[in-house]
Every structure is written in C-alpha cells, then in structure tokens.
Protein backbone atom coordinates (compact mmCIF):
# COMPACT_ATOMS: atom_id res chain seq x y z
CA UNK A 1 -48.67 -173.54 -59.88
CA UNK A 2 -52.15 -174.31 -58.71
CA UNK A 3 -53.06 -170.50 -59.80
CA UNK A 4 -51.72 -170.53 -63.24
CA UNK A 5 -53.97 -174.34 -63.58
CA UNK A 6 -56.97 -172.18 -62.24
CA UNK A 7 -56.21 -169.23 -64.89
CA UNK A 8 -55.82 -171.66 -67.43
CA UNK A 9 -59.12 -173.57 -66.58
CA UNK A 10 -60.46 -170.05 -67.14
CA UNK A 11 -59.71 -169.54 -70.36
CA UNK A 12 -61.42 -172.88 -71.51
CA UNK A 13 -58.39 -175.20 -70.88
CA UNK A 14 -60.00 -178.65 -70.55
CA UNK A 15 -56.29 -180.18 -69.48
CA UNK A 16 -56.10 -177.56 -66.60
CA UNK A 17 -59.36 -177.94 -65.15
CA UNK A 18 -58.93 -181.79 -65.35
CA UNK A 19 -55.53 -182.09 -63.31
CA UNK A 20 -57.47 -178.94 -60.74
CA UNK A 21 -60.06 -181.66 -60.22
CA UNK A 22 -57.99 -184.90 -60.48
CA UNK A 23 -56.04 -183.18 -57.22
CA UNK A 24 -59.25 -182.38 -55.29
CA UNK A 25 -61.75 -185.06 -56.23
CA UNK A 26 -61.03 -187.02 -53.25
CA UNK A 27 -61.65 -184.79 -50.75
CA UNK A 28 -64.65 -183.48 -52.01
CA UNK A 29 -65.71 -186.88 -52.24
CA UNK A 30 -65.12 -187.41 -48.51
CA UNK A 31 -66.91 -184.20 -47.22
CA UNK A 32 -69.77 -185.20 -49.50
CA UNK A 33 -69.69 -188.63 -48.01
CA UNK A 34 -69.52 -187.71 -44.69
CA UNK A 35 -72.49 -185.00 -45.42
CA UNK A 36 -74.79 -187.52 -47.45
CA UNK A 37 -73.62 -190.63 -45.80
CA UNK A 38 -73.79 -192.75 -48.95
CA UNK A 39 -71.76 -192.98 -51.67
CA UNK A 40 -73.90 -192.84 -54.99
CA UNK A 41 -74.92 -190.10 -53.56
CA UNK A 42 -71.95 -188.41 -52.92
CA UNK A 43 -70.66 -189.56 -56.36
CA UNK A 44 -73.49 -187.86 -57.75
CA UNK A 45 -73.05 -184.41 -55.44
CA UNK A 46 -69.52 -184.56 -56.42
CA UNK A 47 -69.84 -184.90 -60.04
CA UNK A 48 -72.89 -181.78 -59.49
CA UNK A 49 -70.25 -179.51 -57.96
CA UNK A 50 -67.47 -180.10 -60.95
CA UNK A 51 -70.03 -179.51 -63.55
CA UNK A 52 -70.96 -176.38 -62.13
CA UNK A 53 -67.13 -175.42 -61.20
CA UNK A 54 -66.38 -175.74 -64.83
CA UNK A 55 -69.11 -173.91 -65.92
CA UNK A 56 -68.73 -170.84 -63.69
CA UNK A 57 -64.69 -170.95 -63.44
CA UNK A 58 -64.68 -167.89 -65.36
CA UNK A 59 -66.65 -166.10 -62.24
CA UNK A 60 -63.77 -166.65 -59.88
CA UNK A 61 -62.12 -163.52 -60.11
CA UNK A 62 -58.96 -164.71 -57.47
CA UNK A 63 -57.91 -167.99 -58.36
CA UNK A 64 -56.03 -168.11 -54.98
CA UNK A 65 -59.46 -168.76 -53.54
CA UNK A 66 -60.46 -171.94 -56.00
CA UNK A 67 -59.50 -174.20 -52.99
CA UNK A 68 -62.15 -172.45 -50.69
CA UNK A 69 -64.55 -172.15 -53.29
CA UNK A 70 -64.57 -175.93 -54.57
CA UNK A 71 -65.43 -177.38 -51.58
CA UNK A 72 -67.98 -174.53 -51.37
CA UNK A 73 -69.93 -175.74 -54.38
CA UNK A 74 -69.67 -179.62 -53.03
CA UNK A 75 -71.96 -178.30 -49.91
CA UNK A 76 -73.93 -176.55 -51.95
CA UNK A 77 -74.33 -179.77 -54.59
CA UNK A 78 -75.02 -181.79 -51.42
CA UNK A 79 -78.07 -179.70 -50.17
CA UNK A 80 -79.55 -180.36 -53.92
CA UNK A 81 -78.85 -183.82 -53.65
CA UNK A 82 -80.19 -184.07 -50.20
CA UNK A 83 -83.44 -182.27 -51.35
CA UNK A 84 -84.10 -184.71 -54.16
CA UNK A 85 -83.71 -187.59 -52.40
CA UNK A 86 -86.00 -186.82 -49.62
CA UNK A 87 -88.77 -187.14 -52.21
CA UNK A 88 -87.56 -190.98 -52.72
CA UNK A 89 -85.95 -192.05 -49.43
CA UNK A 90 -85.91 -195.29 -48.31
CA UNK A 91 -84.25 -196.82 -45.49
CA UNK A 92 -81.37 -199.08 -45.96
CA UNK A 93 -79.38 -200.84 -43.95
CA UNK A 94 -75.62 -200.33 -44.72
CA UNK A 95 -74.38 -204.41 -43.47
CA UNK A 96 -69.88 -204.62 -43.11
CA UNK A 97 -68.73 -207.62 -44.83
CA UNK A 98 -67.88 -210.22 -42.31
CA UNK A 99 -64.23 -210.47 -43.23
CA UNK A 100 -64.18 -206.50 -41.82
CA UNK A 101 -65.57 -207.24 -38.75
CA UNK A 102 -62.92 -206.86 -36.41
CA UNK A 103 -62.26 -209.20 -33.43
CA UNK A 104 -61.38 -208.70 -29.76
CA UNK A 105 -63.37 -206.29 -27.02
CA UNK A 106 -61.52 -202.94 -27.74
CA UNK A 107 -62.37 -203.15 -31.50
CA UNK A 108 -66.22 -204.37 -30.87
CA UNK A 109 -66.63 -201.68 -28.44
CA UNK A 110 -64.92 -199.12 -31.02
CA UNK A 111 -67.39 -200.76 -33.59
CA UNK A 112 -69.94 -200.33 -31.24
CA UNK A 113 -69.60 -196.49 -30.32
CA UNK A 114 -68.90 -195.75 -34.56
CA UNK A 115 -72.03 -197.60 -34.94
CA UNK A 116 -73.59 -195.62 -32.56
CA UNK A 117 -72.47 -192.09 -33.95
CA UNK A 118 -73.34 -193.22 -37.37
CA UNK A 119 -76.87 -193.77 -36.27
CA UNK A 120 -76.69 -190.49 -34.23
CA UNK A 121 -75.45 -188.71 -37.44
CA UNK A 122 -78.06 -189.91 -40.11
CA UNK A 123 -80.75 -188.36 -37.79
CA UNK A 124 -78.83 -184.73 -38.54
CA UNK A 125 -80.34 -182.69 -40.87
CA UNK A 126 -78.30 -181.91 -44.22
CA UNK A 127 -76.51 -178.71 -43.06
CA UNK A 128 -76.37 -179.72 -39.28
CA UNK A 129 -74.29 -182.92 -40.93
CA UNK A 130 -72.06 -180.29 -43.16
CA UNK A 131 -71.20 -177.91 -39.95
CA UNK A 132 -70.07 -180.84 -38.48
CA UNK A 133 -67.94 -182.11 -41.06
CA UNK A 134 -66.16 -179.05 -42.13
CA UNK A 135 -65.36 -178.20 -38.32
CA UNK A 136 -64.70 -181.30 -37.00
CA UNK A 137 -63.70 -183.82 -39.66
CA UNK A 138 -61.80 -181.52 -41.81
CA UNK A 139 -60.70 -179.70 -38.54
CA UNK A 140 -61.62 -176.13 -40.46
CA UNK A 141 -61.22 -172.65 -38.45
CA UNK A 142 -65.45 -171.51 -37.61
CA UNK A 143 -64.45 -168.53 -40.22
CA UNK A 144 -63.01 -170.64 -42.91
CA UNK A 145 -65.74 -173.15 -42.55
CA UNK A 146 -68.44 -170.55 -42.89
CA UNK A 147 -66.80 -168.75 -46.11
CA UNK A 148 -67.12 -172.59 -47.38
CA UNK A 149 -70.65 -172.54 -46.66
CA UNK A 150 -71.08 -168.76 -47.73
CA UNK A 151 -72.45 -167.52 -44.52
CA UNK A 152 -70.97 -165.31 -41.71
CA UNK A 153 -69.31 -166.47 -38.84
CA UNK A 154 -72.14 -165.61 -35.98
CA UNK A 155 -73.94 -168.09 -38.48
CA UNK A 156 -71.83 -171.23 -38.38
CA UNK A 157 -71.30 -170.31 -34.71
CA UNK A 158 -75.10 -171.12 -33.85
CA UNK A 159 -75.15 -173.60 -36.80
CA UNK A 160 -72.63 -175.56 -35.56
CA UNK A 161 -73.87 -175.36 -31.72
CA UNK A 162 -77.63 -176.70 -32.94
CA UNK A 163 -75.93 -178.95 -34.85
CA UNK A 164 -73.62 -180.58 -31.38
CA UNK A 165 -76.92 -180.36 -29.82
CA UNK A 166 -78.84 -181.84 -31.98
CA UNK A 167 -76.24 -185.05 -32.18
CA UNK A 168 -76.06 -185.15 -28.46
CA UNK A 169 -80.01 -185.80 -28.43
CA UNK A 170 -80.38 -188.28 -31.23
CA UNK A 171 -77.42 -190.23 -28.92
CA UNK A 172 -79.42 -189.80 -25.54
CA UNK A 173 -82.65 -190.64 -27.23
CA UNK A 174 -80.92 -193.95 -28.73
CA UNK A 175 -79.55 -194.92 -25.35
CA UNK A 176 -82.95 -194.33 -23.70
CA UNK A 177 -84.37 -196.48 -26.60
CA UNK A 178 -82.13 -199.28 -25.85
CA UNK A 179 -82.75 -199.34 -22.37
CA UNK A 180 -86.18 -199.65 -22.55
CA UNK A 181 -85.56 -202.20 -25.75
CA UNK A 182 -83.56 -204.39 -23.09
CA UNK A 183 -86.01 -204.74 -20.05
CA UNK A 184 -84.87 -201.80 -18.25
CA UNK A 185 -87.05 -198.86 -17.07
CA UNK A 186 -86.57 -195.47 -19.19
C-alpha cells in the first residue's frame, strides 16, 4: 500500500504524498525534537525535510526504501537548522508548568536525573545528539541508523562511541560542578 502512495507521490500526486506524510510526521517530529531539543525548531526542520522530500520524490528509485530515506532527510534538515541557529543562539530556560510537576521522592528524583540528562544532552553537538537518538531512542540497528544518516557503519560505530563519551563527560563535569556549587571540595 505504502509503495503504490510512494509511486503515486512520484508522479506528482499531491493526495499521495499528503497521506505518506500525514503517517510519518510524528515521528519525524520526535527525532527532530529529540536532535534540536526545541520545538520551533524541530517544526521548522520537519517542515525543511517534507519540502525537500516532495521535491526530490521522483529521485527515489525503490519506494520500499521511502521509510529509511524520510527520516534521512529530517537529520539532514536538522544539521541546517542547527547551523543557522548557532549564528542567533540564545540561552533559554525551558520552566514545566507547576501543575506537571510531579509529587512524591521517586518522581522528584526521576525529575531530577531527566533534568540532569537533558542538561547533559544540550551540551552534545548536533550529530553526537542524532547518533544518540536514532540508536537509542528509536532503538535502530548501528547499520540501519547509519544508512539514515548516509554514512557507513565503521562511521556511526565511532560516532556513536564519541557521542556516549561525550554525554558521560558533560554528566561528570555537571556533578563536579555541583559539588563544588554546594560547599564541597571538587
């Protein structure tokens, strides 16, 4: 079914390509979220990657592979995105409503280590963020994951162990920080 949408699409069917990316638009929204950790942005690296899908739909020569290559073209929408807003960041604090907070000592100290990792994780880089997410979040095989990204395996391999590196030390470098924040010797 999905083929004969993706063949259609092809031919200039505005219907087809609409119900391709009314069925994926959510999940390229959450990789792109979980690469640019903000949501106009993602919006905007979303809406990127389904411009350019439409306009070079007619280059997929096996449709079979539209589900590999979609995602594919969200990374690669992300890394523009990414590199534009480097040239205007600002820092922001992202504050949960109070009515989310969520009471009782297992949930604070689950809010506590998410908080954590999401401070950990906006110190990534771009693609150390997208390694991460296509591995771990959406639990991709390394050789899926790196035809996603359009690089070969040995790649992602070393991508993706810089990458678990790289988080480890922005989390040891915030728990050193908040020792010596609280009195204690680093």
């Amino acid at each position: 079914m999905q083929s004969d949408l993706v063949v259609q699409a092809s031919a200039g069917d505005h219907a087809a390509f609409s119900q391709l990316a009314g069925a994926s638009i959510g999940g390229l929204y959450r990789i792109a979220h979980l690469i640019l950790r903000d949501g106009d942005l993602a919006n905007d690296a979303v809406q990127n990657a389904l411009i350019a899908a439409w306009q070079d739909i007619r280059g997929l020569r096996d449709p079979s592979r539209f589900d590999a290559w979609l995602p594919r073209l969200t990374v690669r929408a992300c890394y523009r995105v990414a590199r534009t807003q480097r040239h205007r960041a600002s820092r922001e604090v992202e504050l949960m409503p109070m009515h989310e907070l969520p009471s009782g000592d297992d949930d604070q100290r689950l809010l506590a280590v998410r908080d954590q990792l999401e401070r950990g994780f906006r110190r990534l880089s771009t693609e150390e963020r997208s390694v991460l997410v296509l591995h771990y979040y959406l639990d991709l095989p390394l050789a899926e994951a790196a035809d996603i990204m359009g690089i070969p395996l040995g790649t992602m391999k070393s991508r993706l162990n810089r990458a678990t590196h790289a988080l480890r030390a922005a989390l040891d470098a915030q728990d050193r920080a908040s020792v010596v924040s609280n009195g204690g010797i680093a």
